[in-house]
N, C-alpha and C. Protein backbone atom coordinates (compact mmCIF):
# COMPACT_ATOMS: atom_id res chain seq x y z
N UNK A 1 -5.66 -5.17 0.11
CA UNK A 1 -5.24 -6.51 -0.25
C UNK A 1 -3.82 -6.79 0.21
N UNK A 2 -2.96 -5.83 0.20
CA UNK A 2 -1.66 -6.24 0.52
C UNK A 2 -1.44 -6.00 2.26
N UNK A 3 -2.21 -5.24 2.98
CA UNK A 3 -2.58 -5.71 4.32
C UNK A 3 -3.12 -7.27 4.71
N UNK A 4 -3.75 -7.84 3.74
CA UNK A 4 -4.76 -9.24 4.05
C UNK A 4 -3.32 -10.23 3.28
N UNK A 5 -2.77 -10.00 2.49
CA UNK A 5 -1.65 -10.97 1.93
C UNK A 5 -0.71 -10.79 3.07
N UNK A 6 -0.31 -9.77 3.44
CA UNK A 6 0.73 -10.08 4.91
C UNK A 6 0.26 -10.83 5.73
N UNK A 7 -0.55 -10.35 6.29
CA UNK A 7 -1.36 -11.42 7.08
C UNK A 7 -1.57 -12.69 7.20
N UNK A 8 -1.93 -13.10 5.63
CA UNK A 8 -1.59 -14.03 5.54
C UNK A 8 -0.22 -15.30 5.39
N UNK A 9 0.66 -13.89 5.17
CA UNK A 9 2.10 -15.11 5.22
C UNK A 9 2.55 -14.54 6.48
N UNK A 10 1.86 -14.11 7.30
CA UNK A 10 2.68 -13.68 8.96
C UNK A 10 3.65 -12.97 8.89
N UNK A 11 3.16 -12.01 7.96
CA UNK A 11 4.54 -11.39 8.16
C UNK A 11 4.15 -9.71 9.23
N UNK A 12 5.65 -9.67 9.65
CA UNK A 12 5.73 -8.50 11.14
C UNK A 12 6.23 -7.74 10.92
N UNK A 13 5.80 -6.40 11.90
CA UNK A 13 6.19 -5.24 11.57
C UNK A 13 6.44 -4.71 10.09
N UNK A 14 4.99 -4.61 9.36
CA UNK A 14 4.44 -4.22 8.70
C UNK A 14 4.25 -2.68 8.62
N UNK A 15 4.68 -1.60 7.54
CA UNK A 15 4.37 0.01 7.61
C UNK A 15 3.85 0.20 5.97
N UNK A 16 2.60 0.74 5.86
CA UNK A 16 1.77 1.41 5.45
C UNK A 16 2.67 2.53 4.63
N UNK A 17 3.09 2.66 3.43
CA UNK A 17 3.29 3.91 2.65
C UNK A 17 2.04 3.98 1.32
N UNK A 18 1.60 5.47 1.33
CA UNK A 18 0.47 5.74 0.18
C UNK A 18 0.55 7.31 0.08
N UNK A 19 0.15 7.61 -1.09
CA UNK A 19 0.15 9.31 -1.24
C UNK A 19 -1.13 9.59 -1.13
N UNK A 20 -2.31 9.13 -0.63
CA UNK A 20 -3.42 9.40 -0.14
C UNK A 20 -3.50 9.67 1.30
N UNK A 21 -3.03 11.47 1.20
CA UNK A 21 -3.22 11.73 2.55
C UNK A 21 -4.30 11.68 3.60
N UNK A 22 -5.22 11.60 3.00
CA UNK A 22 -6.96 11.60 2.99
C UNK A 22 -6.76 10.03 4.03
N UNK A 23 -6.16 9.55 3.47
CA UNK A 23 -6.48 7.91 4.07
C UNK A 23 -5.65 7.98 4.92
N UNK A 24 -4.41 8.28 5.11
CA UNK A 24 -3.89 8.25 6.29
C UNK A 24 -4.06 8.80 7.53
N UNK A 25 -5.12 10.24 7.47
CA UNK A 25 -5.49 10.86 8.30
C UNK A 25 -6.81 10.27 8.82
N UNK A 26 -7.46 9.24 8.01
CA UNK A 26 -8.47 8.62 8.45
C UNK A 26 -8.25 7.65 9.53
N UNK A 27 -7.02 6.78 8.69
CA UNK A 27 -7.10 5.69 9.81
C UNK A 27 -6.82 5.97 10.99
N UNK A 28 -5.33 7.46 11.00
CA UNK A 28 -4.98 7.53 12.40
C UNK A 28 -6.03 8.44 13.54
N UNK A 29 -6.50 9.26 12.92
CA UNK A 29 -7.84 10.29 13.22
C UNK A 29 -8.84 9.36 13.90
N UNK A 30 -8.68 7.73 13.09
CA UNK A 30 -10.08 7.08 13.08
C UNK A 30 -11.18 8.25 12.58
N UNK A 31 -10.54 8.57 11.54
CA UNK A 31 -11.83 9.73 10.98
C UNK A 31 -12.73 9.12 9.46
N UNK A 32 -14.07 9.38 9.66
CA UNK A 32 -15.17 8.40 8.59
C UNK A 32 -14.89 8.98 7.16
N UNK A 33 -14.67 8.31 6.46
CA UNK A 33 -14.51 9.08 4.85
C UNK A 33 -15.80 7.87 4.00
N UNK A 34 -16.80 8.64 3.61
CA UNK A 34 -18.14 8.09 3.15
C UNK A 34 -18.28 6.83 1.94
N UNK A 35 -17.32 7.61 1.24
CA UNK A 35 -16.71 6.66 0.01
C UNK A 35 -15.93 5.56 0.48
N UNK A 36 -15.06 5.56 0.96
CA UNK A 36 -14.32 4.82 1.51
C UNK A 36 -14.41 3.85 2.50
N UNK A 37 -15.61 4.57 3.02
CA UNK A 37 -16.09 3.98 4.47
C UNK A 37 -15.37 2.28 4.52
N UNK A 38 -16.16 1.34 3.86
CA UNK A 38 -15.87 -0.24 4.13
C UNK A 38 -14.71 -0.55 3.88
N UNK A 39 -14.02 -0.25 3.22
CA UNK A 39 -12.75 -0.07 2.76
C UNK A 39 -11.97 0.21 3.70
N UNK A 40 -12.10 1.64 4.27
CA UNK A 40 -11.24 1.87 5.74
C UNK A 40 -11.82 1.30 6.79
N UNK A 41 -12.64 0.63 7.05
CA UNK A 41 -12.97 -0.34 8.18
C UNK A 41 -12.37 -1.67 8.06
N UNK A 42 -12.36 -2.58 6.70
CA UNK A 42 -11.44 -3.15 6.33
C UNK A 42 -10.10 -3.08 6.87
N UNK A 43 -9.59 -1.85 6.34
CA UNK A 43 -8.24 -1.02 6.83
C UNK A 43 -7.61 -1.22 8.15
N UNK A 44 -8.68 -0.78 9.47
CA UNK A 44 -8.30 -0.59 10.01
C UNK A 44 -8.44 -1.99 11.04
N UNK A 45 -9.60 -2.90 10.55
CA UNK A 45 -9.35 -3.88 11.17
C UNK A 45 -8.46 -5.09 10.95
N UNK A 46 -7.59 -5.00 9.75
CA UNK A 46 -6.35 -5.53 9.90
C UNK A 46 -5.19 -4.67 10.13
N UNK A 47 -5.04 -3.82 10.16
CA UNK A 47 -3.69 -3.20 11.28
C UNK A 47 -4.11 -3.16 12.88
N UNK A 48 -5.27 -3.55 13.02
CA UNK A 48 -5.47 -4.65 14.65
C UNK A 48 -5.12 -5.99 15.02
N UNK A 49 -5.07 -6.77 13.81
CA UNK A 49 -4.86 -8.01 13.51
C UNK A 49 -3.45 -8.69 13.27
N UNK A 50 -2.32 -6.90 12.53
CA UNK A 50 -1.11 -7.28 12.68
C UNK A 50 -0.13 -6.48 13.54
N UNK A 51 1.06 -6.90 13.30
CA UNK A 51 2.00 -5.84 14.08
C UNK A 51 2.28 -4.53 13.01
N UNK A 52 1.68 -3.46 13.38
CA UNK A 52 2.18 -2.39 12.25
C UNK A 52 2.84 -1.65 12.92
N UNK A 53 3.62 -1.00 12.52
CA UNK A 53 4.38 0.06 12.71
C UNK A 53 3.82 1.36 12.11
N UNK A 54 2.85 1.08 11.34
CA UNK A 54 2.35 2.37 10.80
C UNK A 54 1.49 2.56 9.46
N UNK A 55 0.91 3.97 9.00
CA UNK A 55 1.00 4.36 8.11
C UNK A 55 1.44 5.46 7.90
N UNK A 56 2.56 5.86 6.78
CA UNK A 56 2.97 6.98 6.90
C UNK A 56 2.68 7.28 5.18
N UNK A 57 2.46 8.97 4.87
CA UNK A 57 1.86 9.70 4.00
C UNK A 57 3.63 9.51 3.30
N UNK A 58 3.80 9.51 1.96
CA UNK A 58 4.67 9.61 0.69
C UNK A 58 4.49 10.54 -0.31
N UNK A 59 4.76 11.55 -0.57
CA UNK A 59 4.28 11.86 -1.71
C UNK A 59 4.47 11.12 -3.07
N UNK A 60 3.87 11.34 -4.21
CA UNK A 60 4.13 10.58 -5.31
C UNK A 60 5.03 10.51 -5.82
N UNK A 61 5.47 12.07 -5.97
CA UNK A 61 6.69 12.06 -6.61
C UNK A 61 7.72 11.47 -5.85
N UNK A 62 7.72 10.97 -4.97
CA UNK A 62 8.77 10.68 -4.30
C UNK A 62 8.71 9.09 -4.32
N UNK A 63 7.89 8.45 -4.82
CA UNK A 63 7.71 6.79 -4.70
C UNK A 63 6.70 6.43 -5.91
N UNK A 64 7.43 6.36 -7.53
CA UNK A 64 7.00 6.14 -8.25
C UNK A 64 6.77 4.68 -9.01
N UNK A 65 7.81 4.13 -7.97
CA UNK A 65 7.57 2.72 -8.05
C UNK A 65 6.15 2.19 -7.74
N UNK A 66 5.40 2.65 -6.46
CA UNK A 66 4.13 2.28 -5.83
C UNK A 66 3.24 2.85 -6.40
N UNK A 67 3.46 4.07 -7.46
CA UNK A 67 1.96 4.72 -8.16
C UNK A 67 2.20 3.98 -9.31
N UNK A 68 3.02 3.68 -9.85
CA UNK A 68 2.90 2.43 -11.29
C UNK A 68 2.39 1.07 -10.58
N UNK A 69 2.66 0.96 -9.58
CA UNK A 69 2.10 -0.51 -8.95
C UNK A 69 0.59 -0.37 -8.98
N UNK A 70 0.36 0.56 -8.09
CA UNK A 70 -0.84 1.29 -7.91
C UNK A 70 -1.78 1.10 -9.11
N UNK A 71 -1.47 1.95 -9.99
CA UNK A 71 -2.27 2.05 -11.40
C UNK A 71 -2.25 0.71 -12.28
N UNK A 72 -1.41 0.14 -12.30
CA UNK A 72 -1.21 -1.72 -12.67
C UNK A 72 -2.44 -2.50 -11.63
N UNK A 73 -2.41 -2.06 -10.64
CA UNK A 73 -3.18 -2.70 -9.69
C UNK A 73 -4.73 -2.42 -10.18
N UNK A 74 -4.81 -0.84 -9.77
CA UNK A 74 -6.35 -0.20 -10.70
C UNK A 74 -6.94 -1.12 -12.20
N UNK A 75 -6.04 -1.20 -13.00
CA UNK A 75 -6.85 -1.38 -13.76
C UNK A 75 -5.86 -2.90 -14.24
N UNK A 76 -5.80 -3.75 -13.34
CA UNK A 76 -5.88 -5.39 -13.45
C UNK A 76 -7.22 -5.90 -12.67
N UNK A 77 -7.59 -6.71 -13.18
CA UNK A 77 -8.88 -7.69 -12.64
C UNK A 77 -8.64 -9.22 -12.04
N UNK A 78 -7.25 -8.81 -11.53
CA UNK A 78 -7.05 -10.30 -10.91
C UNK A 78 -5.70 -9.83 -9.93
N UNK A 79 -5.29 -10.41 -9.06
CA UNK A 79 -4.37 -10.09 -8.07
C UNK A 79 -3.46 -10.33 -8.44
N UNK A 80 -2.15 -9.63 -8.29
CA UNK A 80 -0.65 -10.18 -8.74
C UNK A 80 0.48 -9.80 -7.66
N UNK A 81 0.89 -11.17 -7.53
CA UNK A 81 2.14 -11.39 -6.37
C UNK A 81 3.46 -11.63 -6.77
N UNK A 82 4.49 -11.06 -6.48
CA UNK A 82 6.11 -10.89 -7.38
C UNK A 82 6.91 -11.17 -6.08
N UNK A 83 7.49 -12.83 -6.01
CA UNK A 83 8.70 -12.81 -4.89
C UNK A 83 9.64 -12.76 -5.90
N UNK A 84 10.79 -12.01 -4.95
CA UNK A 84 12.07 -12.02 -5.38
C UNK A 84 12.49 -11.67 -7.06
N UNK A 85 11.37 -10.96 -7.12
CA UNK A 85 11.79 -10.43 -8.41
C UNK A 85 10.73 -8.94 -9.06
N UNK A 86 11.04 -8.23 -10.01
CA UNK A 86 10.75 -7.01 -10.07
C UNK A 86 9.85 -7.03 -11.03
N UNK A 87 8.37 -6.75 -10.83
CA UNK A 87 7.70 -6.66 -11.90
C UNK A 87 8.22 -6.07 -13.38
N UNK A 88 7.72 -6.37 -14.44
CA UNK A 88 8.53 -5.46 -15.15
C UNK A 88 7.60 -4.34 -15.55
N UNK A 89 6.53 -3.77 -15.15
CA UNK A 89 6.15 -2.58 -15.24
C UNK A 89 6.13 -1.88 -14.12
N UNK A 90 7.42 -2.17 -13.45
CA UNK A 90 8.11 -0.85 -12.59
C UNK A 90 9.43 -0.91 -12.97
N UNK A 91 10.20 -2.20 -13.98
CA UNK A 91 11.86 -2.29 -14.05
C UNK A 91 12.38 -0.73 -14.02
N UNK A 92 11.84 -0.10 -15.37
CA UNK A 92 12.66 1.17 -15.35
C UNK A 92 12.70 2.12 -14.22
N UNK A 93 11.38 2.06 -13.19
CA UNK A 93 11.29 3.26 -12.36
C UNK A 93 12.20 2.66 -11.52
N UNK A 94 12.39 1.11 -11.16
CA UNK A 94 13.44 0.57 -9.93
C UNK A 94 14.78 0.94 -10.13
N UNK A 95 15.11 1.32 -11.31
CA UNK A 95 16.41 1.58 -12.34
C UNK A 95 16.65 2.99 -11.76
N UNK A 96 16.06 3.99 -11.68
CA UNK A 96 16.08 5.36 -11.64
C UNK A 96 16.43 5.18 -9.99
N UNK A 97 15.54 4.43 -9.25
CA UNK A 97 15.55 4.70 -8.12
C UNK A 97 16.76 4.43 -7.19
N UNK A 98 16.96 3.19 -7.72
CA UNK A 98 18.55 2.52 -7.06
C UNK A 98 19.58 3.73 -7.69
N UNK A 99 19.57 4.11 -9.13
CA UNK A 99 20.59 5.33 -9.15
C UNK A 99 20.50 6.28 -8.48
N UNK A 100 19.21 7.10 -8.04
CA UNK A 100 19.12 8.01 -7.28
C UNK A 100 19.46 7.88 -5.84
């Protein structure tokens, strides 16, 4: 979804961070993952569609802002878009992070 929302506001040079190494080795491999399958076809036919620069593998611990996004995302039933301002179920992890 947040590949198809860029897209839709045109936005460029676009890069891919996720701690699903599994998926990143798919798209660049172009390798089939069964579960995933439509999903990474999805995937991969909008990083044809935009300018990417990439996907590159994160570990979790290292980007805890995007696995609280992540899991907010999992288990919401409707899409949620935040300009210019910080969800507040990541405030504290953005807090840690700018100190670190």
């Amino acid at each position: 979804e947040g590949l198809r929302f860029a897209k839709e506001i045109e936005c460029v040079d676009i890069e891919v961070e996720t701690d699903a190494i599994n998926v990143v080795s798919a798209v660049e491999d172009n390798r089939e993952l069964s579960l995933e399958g439509p999903i990474l076809e999805d995937v991969k036919q909008l990083f044809a569609q935009v300018r990417s620069t990439g996907i590159h593998h994160i570990r979790r611990s290292a980007n805890l802002v995007a696995h609280l996004l992540a899991r907010f995302g999992f288990n919401s039933n409707c899409i949620n878009v935040w300009v210019n301002e910080i969800p507040s179920v990541v405030s504290n992890a953005v807090a840690i992070d700018i100190i670190d």
